[in-house]
C-alpha atoms as a PDB file:
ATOM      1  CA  UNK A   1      12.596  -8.047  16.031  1.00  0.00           C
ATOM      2  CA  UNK A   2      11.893 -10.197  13.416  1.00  0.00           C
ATOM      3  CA  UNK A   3      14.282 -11.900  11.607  1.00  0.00           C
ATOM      4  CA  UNK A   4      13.534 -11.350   7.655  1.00  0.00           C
ATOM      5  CA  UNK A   5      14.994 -14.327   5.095  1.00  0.00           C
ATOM      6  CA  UNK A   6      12.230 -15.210   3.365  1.00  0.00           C
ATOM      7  CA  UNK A   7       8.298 -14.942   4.722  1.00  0.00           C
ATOM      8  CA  UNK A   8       7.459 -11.497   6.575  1.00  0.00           C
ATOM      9  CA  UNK A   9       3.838 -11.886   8.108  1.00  0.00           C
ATOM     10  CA  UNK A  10       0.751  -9.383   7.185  1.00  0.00           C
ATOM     11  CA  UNK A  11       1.569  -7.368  10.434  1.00  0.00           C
ATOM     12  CA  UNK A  12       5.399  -7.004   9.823  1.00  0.00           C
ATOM     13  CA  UNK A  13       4.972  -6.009   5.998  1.00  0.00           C
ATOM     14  CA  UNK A  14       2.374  -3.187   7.630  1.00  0.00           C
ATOM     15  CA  UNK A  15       5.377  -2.104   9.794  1.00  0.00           C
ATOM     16  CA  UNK A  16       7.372  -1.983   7.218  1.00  0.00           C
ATOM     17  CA  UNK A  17       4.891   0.127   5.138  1.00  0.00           C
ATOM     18  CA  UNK A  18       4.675   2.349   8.304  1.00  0.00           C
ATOM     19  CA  UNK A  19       8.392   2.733   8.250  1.00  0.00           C
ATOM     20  CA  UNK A  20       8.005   3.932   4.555  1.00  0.00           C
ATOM     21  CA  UNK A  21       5.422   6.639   4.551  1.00  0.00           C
ATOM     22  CA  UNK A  22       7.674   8.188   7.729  1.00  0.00           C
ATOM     23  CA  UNK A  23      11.270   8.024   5.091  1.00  0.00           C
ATOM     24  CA  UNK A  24       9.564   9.861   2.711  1.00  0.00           C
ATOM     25  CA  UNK A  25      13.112  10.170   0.891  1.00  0.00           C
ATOM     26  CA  UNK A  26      12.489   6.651  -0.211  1.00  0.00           C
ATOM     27  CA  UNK A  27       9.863   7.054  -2.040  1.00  0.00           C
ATOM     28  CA  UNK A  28       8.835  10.858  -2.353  1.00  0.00           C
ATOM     29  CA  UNK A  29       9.856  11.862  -6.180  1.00  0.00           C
ATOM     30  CA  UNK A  30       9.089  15.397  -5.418  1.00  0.00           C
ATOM     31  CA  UNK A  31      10.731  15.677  -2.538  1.00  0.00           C
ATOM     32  CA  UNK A  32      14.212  17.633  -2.374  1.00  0.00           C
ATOM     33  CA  UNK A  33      15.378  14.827  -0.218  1.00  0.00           C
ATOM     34  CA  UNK A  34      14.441  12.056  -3.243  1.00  0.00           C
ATOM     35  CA  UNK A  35      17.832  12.594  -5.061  1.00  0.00           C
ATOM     36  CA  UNK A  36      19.859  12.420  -1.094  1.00  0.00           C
ATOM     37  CA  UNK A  37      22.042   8.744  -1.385  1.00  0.00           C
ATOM     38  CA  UNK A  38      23.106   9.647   1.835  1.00  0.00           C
ATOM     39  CA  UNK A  39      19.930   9.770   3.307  1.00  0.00           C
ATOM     40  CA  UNK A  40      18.164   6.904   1.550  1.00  0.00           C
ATOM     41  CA  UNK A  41      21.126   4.957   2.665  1.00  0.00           C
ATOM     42  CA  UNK A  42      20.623   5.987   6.442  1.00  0.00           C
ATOM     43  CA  UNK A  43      16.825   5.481   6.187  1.00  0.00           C
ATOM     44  CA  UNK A  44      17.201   1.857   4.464  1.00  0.00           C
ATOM     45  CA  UNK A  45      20.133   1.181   7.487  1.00  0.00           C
ATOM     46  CA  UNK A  46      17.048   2.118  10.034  1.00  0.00           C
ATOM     47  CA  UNK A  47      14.487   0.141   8.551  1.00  0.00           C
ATOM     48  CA  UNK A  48      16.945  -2.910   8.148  1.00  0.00           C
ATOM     49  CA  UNK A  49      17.731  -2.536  11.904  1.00  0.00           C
ATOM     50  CA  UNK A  50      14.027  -2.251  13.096  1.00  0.00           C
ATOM     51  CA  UNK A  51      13.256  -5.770  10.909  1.00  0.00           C
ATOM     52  CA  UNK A  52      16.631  -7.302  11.749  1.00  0.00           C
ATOM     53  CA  UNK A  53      17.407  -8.028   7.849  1.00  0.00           C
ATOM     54  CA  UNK A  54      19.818  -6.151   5.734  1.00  0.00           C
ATOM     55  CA  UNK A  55      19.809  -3.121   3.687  1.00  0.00           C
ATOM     56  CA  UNK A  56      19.458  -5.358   0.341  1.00  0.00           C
ATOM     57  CA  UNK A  57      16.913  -7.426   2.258  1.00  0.00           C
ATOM     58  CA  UNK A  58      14.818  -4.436   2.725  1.00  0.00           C
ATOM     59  CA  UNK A  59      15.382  -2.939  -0.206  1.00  0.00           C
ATOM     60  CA  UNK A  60      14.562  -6.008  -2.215  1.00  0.00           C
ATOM     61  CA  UNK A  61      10.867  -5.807   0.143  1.00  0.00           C
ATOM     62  CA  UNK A  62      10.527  -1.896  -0.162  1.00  0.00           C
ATOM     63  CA  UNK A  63      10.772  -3.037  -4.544  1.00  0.00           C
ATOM     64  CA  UNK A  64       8.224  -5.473  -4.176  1.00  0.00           C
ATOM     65  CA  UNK A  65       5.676  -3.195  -2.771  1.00  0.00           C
ATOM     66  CA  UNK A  66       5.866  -1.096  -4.466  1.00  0.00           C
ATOM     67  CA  UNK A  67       5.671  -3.034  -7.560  1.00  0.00           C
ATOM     68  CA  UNK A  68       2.517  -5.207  -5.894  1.00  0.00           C
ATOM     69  CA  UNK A  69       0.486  -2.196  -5.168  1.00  0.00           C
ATOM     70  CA  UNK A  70       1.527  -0.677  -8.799  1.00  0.00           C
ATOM     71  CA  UNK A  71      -0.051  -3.895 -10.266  1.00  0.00           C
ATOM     72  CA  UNK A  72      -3.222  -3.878  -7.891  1.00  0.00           C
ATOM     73  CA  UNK A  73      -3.785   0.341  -8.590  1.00  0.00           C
ATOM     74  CA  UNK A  74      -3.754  -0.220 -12.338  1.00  0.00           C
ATOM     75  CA  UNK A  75      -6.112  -3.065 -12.012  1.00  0.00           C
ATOM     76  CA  UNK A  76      -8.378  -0.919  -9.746  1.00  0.00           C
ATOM     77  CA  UNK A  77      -8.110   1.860 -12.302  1.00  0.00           C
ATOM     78  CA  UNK A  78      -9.455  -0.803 -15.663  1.00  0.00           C
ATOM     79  CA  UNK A  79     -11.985  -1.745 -13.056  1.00  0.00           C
ATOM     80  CA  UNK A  80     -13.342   1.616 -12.207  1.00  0.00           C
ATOM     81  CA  UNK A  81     -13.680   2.139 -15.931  1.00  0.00           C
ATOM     82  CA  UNK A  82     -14.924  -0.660 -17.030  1.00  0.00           C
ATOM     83  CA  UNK A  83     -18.891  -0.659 -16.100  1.00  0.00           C
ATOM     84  CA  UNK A  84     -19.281  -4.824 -16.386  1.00  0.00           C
ATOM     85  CA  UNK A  85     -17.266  -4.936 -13.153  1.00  0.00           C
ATOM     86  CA  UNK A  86     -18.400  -2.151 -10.870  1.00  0.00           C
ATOM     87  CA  UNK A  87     -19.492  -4.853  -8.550  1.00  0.00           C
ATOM     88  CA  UNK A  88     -15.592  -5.386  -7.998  1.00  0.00           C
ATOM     89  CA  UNK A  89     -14.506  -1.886  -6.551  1.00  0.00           C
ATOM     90  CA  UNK A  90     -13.094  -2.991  -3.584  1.00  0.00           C
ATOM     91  CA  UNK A  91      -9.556  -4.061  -3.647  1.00  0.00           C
ATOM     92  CA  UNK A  92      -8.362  -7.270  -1.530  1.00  0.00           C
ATOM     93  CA  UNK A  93      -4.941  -7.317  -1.436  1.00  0.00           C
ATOM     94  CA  UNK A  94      -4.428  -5.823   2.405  1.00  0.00           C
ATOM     95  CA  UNK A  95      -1.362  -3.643   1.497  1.00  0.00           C
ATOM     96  CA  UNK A  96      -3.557  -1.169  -1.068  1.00  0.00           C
ATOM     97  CA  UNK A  97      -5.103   1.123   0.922  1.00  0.00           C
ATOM     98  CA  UNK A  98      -2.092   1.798   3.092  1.00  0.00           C
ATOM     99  CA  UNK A  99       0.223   2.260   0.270  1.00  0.00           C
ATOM    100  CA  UNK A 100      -1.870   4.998  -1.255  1.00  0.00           C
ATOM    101  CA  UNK A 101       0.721   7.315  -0.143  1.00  0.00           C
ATOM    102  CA  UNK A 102       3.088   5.840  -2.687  1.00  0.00           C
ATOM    103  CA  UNK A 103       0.449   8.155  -5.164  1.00  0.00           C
ATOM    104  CA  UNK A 104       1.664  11.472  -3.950  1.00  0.00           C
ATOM    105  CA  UNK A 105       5.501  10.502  -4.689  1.00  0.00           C
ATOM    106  CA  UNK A 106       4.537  10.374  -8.334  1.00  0.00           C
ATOM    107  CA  UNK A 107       6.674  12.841 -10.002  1.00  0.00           C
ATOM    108  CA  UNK A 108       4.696  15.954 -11.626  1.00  0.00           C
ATOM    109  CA  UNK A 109       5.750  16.576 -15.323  1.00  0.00           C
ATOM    110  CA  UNK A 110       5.372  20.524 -15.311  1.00  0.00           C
ATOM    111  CA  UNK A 111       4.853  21.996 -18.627  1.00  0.00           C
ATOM    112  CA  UNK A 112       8.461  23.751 -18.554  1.00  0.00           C
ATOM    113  CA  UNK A 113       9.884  20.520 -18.989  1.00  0.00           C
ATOM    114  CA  UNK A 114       8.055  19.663 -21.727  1.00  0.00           C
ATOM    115  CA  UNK A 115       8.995  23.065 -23.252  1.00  0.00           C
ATOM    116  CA  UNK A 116      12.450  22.223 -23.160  1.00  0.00           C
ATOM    117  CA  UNK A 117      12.672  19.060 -24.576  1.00  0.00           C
ATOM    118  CA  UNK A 118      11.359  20.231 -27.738  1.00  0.00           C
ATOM    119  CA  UNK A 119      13.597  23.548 -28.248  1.00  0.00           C
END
């Protein structure tokens, strides 16, 4: 175990990242399990065991990821539609591709809710 103050290495973040897809109640809007405290507290006391840190710790690193790969998917999105920069499709940052997962959390507006707001 690692133990996490203030650096966490490429290979530990992707264990963390692992750790995340598998609590889906951390990060799953649609999921029934989204709104459990309870759970979300267990899950974050699980991960903060595994990385030898503390709940705040990870929750503080679970916040930045998903704020990093927020920042890198919007610029992917101005650079698919931007034709100048085609040539730059790829993104670097090494978390991306393995936080795609954080996509189908997204809450889905259905059109019932819509309805209802403007009765």
């Amino acid at each position: 175990m690692m133990l996490m103050r203030t650096y966490m290495d490429p290979q530990t973040t992707m264990q963390l990242i692992e750790g995340l897809h598998a609590a889906r109640c951390l990060w799953d809007k649609n999921s029934d399990e989204y709104q459990d405290r309870y759970m979300k507290q267990q899950e974050l006391e699980k991960l903060a065991f595994q990385f030898n840190a503390t709940v705040e710790e990870i929750t503080k690193r679970i916040k930045s990821l998903k704020t990093q790969f927020r920042r890198e998917h919007k610029k992917m999105l101005s650079i698919m539609n931007d034709p100048k920069k085609s040539h730059l499709r790829r993104n670097t940052w090494f978390g991306y591709e393995n936080l795609m997962f954080l996509l189908d959390g997204e809450a889905v507006k259905d059109s019932n809710s819509k309805q209802h707001a403007q009765s």
